[in-house]
N, C-alpha and C. Protein backbone atom coordinates (compact mmCIF):
# COMPACT_ATOMS: atom_id res chain seq x y z
N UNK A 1 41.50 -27.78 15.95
CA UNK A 1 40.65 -26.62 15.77
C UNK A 1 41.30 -25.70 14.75
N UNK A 2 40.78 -24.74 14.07
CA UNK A 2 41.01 -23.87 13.42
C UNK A 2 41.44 -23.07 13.45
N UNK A 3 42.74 -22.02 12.88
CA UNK A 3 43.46 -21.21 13.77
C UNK A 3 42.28 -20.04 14.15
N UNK A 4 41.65 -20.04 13.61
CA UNK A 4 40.35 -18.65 14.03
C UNK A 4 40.50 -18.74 15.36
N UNK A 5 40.24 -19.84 16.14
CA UNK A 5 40.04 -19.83 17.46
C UNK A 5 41.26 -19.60 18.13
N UNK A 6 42.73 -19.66 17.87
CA UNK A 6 43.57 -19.72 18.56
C UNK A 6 43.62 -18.33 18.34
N UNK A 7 43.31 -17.72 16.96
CA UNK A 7 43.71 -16.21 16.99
C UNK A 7 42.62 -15.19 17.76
N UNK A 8 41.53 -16.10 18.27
CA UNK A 8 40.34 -14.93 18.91
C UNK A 8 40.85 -14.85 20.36
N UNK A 9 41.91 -16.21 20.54
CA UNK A 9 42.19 -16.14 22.38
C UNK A 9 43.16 -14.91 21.84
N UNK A 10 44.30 -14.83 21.14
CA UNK A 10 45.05 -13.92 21.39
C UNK A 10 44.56 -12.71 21.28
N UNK A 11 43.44 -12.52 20.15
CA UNK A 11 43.15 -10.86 20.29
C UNK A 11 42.62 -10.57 21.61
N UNK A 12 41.84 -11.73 22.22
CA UNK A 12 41.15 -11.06 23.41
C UNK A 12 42.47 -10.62 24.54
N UNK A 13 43.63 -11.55 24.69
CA UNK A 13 44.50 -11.54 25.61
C UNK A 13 45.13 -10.15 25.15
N UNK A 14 45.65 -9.44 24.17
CA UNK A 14 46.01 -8.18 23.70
C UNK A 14 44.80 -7.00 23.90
N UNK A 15 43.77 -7.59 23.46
CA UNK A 15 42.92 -6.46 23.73
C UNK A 15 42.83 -5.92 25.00
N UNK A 16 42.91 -6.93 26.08
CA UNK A 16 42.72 -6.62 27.70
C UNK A 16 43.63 -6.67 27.97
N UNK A 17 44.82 -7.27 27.98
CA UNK A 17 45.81 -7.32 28.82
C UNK A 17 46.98 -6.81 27.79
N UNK A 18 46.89 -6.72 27.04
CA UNK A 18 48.29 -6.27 26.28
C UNK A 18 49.30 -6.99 25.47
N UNK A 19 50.07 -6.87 24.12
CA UNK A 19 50.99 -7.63 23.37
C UNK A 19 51.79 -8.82 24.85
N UNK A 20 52.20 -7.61 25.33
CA UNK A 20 53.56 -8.28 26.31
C UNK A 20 52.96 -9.63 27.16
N UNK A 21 51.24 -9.18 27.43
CA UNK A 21 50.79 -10.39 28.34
C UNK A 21 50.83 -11.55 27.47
N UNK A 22 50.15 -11.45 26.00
CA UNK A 22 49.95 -12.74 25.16
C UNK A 22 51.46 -13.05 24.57
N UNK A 23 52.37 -12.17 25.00
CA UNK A 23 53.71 -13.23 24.79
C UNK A 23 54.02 -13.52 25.34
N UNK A 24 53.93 -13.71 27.12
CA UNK A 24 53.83 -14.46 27.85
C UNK A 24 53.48 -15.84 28.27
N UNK A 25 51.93 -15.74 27.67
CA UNK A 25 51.31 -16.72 27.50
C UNK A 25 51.34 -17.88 26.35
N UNK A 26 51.81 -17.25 25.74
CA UNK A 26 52.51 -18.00 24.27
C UNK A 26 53.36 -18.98 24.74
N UNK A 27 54.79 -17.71 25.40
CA UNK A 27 55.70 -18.72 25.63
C UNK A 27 55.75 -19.66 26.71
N UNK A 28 54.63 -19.20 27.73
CA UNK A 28 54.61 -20.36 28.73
C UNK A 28 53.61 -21.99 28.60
N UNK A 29 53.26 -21.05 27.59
CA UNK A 29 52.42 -22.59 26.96
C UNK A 29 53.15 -23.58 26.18
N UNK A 30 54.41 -22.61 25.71
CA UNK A 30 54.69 -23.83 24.66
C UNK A 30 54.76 -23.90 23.28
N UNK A 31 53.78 -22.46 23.06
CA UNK A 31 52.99 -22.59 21.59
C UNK A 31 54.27 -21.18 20.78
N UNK A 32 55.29 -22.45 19.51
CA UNK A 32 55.82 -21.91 19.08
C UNK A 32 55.45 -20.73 17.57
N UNK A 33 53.90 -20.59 17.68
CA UNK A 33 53.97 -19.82 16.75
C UNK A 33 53.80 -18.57 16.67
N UNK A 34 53.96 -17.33 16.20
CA UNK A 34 54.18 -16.17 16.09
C UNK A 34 53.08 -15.72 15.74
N UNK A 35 51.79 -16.21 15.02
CA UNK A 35 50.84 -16.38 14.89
C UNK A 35 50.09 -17.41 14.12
N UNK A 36 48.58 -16.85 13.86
CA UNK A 36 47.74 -17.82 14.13
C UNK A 36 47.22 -17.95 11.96
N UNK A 37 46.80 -18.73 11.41
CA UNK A 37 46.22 -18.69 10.61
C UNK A 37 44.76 -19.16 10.24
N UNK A 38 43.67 -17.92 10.65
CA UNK A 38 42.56 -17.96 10.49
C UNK A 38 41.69 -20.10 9.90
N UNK A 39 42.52 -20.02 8.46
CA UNK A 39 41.77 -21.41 7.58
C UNK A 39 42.47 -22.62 7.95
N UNK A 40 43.79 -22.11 8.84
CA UNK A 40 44.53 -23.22 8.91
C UNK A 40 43.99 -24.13 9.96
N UNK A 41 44.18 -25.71 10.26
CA UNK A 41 43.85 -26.49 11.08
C UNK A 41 44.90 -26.53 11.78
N UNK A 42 45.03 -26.49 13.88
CA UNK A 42 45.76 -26.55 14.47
C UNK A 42 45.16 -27.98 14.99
N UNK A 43 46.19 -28.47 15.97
CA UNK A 43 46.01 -29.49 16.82
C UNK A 43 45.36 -29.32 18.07
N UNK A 44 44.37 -29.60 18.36
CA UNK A 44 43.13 -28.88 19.55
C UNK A 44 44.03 -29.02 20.74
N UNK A 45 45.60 -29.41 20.81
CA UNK A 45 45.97 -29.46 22.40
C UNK A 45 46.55 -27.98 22.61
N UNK A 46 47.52 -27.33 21.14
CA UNK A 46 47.31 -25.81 21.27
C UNK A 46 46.60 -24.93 21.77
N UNK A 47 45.45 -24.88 21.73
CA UNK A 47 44.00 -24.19 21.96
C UNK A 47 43.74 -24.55 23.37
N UNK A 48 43.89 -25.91 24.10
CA UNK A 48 43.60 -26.20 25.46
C UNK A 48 44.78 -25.64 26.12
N UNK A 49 46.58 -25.96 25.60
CA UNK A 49 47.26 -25.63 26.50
C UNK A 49 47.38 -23.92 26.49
N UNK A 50 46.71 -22.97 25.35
CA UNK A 50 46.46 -21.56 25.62
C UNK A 50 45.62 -21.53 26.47
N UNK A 51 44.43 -21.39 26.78
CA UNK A 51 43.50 -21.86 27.33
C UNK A 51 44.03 -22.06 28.82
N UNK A 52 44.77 -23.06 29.44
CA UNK A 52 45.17 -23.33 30.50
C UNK A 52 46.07 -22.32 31.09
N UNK A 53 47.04 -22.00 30.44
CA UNK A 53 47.74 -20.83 30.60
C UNK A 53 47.38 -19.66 30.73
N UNK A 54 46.32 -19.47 29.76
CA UNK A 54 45.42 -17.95 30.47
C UNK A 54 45.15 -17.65 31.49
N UNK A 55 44.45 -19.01 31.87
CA UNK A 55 43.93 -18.97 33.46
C UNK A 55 44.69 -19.06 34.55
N UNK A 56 45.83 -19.46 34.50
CA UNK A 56 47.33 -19.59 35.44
C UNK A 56 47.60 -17.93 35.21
N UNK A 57 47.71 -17.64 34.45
CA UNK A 57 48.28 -16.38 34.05
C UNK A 57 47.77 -14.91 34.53
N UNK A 58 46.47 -15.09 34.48
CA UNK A 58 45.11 -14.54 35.04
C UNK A 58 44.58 -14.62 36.07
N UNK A 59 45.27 -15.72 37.07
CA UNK A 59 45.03 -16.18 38.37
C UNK A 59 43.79 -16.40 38.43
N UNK A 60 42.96 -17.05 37.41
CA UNK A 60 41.36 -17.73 37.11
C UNK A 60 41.13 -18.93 37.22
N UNK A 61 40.11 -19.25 36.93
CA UNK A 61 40.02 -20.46 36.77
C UNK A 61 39.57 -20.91 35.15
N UNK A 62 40.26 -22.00 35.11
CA UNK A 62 40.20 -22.40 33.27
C UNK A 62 38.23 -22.30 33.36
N UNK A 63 37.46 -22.71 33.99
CA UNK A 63 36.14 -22.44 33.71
C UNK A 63 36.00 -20.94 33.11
N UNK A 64 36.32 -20.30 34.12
CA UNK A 64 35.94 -18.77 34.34
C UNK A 64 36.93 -17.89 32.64
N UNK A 65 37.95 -18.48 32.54
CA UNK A 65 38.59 -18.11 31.39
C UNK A 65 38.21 -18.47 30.41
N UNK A 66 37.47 -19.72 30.03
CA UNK A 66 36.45 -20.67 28.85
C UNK A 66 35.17 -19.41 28.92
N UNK A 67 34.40 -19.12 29.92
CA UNK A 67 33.61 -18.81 30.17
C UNK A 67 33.54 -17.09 29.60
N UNK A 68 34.83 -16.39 29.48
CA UNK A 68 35.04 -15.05 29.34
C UNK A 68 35.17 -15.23 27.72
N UNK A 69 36.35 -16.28 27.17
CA UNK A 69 36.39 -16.48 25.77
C UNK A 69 35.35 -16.56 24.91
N UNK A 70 34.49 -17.76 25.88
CA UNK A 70 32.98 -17.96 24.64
C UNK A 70 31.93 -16.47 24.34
N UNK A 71 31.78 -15.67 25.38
CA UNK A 71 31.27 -14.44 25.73
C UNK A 71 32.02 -13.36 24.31
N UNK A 72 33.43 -13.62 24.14
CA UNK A 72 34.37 -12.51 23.31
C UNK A 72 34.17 -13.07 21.89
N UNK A 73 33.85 -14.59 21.72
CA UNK A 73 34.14 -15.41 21.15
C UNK A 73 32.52 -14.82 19.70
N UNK A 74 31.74 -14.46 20.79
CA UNK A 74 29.71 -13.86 20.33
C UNK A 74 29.76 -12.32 20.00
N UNK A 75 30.15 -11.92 20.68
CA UNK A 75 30.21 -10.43 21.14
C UNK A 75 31.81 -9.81 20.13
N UNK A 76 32.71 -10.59 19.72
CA UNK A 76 33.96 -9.63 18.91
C UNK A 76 34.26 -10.71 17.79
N UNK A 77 34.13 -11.71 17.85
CA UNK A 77 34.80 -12.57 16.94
C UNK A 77 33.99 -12.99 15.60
N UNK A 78 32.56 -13.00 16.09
CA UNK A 78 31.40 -13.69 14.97
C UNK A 78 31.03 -12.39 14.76
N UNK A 79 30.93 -11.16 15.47
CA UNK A 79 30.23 -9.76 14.78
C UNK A 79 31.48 -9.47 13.59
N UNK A 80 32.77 -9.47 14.11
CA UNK A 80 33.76 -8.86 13.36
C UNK A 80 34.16 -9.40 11.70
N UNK A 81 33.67 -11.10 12.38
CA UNK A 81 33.99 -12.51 10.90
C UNK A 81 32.64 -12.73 10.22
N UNK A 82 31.77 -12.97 11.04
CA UNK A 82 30.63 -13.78 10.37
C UNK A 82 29.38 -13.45 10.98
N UNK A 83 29.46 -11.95 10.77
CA UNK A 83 28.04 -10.73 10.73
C UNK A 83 27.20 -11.62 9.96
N UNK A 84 26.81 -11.67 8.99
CA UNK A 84 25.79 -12.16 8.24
C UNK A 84 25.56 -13.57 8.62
N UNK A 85 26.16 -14.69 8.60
CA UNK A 85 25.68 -15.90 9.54
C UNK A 85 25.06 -15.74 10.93
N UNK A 86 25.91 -15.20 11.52
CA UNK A 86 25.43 -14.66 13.02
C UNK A 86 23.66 -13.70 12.57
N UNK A 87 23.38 -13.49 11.45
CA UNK A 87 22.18 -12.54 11.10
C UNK A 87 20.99 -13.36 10.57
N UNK A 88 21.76 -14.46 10.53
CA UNK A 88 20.84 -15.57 9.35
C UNK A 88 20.16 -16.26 10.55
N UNK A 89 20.81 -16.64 12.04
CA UNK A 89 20.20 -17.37 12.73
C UNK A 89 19.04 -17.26 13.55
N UNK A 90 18.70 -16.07 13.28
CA UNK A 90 17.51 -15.52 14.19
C UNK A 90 17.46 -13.76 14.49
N UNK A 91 16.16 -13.46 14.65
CA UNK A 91 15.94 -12.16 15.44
C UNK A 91 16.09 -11.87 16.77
N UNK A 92 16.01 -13.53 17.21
CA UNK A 92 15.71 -13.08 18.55
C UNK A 92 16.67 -14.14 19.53
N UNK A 93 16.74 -14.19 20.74
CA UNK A 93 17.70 -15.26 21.32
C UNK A 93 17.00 -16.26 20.91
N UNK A 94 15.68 -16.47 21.54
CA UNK A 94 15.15 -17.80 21.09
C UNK A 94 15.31 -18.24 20.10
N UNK A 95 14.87 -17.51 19.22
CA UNK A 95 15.05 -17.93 17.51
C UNK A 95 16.32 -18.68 17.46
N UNK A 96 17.40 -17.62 17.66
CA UNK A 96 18.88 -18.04 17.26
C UNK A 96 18.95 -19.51 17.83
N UNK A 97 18.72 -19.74 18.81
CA UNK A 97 19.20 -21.05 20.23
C UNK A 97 18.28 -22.17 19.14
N UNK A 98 17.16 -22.10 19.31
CA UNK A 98 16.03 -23.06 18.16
C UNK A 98 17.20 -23.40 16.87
N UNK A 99 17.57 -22.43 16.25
CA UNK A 99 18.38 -22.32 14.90
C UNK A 99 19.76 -23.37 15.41
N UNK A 100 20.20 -22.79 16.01
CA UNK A 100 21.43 -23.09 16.23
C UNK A 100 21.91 -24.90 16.33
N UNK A 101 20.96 -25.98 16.33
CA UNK A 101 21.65 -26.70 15.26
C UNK A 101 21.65 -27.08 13.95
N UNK A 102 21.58 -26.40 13.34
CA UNK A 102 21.57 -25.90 11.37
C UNK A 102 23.42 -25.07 11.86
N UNK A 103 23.30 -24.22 12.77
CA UNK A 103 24.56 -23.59 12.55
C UNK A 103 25.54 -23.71 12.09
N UNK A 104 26.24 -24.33 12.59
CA UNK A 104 27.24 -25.78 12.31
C UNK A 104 27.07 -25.99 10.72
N UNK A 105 25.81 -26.38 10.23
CA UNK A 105 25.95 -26.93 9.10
C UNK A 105 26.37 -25.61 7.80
N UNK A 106 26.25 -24.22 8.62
CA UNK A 106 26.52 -23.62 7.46
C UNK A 106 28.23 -23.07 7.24
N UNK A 107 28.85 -23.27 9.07
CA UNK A 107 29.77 -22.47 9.49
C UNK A 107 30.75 -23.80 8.14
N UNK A 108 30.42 -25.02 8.35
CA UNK A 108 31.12 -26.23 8.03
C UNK A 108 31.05 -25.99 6.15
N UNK A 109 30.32 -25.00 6.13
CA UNK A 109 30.72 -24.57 4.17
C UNK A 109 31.88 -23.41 3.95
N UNK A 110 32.46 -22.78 5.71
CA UNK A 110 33.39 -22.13 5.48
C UNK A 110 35.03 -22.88 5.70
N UNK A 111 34.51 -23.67 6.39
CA UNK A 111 35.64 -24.62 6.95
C UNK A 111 35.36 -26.23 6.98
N UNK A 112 35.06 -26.86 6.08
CA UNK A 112 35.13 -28.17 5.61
C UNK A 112 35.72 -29.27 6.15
N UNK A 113 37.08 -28.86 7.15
CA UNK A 113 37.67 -30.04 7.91
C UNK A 113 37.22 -29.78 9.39
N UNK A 114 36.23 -28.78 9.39
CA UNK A 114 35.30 -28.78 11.07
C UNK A 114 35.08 -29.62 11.48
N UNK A 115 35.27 -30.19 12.92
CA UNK A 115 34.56 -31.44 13.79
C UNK A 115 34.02 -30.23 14.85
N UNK A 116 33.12 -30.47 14.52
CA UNK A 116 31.75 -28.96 15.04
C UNK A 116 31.24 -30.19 16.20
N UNK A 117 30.51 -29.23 17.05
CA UNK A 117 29.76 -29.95 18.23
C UNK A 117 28.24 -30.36 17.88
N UNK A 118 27.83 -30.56 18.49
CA UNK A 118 26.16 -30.86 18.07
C UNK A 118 25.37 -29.96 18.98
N UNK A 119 24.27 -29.68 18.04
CA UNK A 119 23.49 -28.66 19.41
C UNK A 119 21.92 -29.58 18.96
N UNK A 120 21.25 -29.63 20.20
CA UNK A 120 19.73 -29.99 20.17
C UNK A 120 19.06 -29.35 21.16
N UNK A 121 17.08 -29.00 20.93
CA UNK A 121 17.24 -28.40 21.46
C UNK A 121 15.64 -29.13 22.08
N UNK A 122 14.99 -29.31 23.38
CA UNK A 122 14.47 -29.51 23.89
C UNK A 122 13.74 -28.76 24.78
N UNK A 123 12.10 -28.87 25.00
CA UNK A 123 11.43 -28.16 26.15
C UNK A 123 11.33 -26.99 26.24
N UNK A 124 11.13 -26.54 24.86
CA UNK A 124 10.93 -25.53 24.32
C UNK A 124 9.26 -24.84 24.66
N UNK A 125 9.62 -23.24 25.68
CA UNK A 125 8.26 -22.77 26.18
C UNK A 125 8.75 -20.94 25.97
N UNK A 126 7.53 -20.45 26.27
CA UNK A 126 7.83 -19.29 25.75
C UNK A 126 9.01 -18.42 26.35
N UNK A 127 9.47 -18.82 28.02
CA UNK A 127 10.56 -18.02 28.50
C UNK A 127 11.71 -19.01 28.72
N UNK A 128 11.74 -19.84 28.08
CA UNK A 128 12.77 -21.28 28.28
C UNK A 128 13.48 -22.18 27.39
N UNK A 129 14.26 -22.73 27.53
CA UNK A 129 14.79 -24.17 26.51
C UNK A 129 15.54 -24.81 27.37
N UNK A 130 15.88 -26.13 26.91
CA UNK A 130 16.98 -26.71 27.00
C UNK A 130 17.90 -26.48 25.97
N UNK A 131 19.27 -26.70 26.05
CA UNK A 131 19.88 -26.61 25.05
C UNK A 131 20.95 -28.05 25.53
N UNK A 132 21.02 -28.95 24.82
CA UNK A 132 21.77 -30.23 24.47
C UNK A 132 22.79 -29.97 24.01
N UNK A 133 24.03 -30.41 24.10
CA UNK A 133 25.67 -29.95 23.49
C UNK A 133 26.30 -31.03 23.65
N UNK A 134 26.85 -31.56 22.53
CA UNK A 134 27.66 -33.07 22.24
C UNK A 134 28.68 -32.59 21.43
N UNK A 135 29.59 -33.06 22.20
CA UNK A 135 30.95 -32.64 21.47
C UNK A 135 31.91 -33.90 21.96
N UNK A 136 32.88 -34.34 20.82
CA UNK A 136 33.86 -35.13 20.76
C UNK A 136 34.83 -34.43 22.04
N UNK A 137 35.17 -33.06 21.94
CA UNK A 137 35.84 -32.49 22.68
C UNK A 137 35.91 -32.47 24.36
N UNK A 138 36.71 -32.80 25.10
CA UNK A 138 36.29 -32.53 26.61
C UNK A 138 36.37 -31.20 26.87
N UNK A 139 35.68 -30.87 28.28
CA UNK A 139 36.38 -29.78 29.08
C UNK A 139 35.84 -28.36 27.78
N UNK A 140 34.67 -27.85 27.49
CA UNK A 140 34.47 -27.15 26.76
C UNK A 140 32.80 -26.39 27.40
N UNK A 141 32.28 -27.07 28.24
CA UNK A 141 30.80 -26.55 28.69
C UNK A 141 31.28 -25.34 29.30
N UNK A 142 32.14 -24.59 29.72
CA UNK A 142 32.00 -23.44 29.94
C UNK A 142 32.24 -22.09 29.23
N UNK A 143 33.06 -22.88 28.09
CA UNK A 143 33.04 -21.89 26.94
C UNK A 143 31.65 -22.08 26.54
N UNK A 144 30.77 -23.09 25.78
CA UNK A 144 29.61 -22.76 25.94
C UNK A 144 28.69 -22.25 26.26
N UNK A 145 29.11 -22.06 27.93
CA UNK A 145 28.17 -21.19 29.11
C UNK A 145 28.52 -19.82 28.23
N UNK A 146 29.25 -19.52 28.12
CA UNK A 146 30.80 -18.29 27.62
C UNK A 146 29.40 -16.98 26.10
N UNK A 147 29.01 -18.56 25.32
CA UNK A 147 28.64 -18.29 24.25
C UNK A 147 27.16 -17.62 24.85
N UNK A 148 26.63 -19.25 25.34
CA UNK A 148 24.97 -18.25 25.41
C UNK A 148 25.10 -17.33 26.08
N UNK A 149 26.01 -16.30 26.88
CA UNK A 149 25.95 -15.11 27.43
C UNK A 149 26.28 -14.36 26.62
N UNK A 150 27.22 -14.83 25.78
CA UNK A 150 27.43 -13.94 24.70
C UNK A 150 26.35 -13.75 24.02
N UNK A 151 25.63 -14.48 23.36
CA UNK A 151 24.92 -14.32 22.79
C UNK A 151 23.25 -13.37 23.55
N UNK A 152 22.98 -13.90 24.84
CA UNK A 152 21.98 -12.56 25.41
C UNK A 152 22.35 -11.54 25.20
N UNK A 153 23.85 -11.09 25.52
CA UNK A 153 24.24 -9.84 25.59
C UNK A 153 24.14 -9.20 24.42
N UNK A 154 24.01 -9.88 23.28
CA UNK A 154 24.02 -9.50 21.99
C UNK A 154 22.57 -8.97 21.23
N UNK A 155 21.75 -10.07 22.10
CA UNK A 155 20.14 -10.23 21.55
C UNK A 155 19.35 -9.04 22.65
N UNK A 156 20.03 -9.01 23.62
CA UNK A 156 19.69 -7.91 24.91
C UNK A 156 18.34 -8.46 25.76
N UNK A 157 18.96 -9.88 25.95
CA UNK A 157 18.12 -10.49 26.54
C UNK A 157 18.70 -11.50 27.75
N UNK A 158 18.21 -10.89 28.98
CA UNK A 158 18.97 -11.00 30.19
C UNK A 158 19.03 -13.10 30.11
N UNK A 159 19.15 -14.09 30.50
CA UNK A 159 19.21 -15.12 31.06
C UNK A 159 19.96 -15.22 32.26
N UNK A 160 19.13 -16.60 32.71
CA UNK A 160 19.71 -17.67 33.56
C UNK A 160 19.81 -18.69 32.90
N UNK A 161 21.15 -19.59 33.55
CA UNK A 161 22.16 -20.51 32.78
C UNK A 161 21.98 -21.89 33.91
N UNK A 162 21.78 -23.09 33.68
CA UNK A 162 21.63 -23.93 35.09
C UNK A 162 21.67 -25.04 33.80
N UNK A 163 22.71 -25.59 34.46
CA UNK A 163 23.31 -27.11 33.63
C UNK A 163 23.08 -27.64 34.50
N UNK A 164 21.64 -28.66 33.63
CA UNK A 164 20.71 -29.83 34.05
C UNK A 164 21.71 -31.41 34.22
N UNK A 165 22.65 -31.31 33.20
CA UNK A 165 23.06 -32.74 32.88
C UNK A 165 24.63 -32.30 32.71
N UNK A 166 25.73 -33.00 32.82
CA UNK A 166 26.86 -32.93 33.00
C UNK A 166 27.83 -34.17 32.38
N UNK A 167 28.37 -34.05 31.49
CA UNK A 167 29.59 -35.56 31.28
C UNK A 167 30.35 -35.35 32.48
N UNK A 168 30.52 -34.22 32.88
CA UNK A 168 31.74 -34.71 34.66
C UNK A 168 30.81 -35.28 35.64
N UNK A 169 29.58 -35.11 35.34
CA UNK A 169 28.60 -35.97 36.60
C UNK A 169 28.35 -37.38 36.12
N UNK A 170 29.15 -38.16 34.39
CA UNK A 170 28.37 -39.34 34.13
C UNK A 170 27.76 -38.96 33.23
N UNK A 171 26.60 -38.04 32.82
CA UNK A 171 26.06 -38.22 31.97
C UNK A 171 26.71 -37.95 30.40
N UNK A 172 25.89 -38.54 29.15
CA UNK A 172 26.37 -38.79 27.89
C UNK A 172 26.94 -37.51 27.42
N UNK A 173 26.02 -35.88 27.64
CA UNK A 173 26.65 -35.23 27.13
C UNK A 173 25.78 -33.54 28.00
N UNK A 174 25.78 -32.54 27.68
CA UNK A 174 25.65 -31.65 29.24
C UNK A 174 24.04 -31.36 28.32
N UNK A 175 23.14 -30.46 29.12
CA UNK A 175 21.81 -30.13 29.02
C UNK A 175 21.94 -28.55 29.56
N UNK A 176 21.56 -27.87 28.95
CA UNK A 176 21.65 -26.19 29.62
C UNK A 176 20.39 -25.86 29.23
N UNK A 177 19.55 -25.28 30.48
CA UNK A 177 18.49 -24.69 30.79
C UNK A 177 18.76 -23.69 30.31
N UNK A 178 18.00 -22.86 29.55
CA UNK A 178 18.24 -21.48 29.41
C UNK A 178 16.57 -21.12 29.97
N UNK A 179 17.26 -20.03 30.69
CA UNK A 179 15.37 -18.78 30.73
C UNK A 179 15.84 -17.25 30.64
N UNK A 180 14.93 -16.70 30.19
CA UNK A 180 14.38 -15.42 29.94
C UNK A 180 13.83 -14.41 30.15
């Protein structure tokens, strides 16, 4: 992954909890760097073993900590970096969610060695969707969950979240109901 992401866990861990907590978490993870470089490519086990450590650290659960990140991830990280992409995808939640697999294809003209997830989108009605998510990556549907809340909270449009399909239940790749 890209250091963007390793550097959005730490601002969030400083922003709420403080320098001293995210050097904590640094050093109990493992992760010898001092910081993060936005363009640079890290090794995605960095990012999981922060990630894991948050939630030990936080006395959470790695869901519930995926789940807070993807939320910070809509709401501080894409308003602060990539206002105008985040502007291009829609007016509205729906819009954006419909949009959102083109996303990927534009984020991947800022960062070229991206292995981006796939989004599709299905069953599309006026207070509803599915939303489809395929990713090479494991262990990531709740940062997902993380995002589309982020993203209501952003569009100011309340949802419910109910994952239809699951890779930990077997299936190929997860299905998220969204309503409105």
């Amino acid at each position: 992954m890209y250091g963007i992401v390793n550097k959005a866990i730490q601002d969030l861990i400083i922003s709420n909890f403080g320098e001293q907590k995210w050097n904590e978490i640094r050093n109990k993870s493992g992760i010898n760097q001092d910081y993060f470089i936005s363009g640079q490519s890290y090794d995605d086990d960095v990012t999981y073993k922060l990630a894991n450590t948050t939630a030990k650290e936080l006395n959470t659960t790695i869901d519930e900590a995926l789940t807070t990140f993807g939320e910070w991830w809509v709401l501080k990280t894409t308003q602060e970096k990539y206002q105008g992409l985040m502007e291009s995808g829609g007016t509205s939640l729906k819009d954006f969610l419909i949009n959102l697999p083109l996303f990927h294809n534009r984020v991947m003209l800022i960062y070229p060695n991206l292995t981006p997830p796939e989004f599709k989108v299905s069953d599309i009605s006026e207070k509803s969707l599915n939303l489809h998510y395929f990713s090479v990556r494991e262990g990531l549907q709740a940062f997902v969950k993380g995002l589309i809340q982020g993203l209501s909270i952003s569009f100011k449009t309340p949802v419910k979240i109910k994952v239809i399909k699951s890779r930990n239940k077997g299936d190929t790749h997860e299905i998220f109901n969204i309503s409105w």
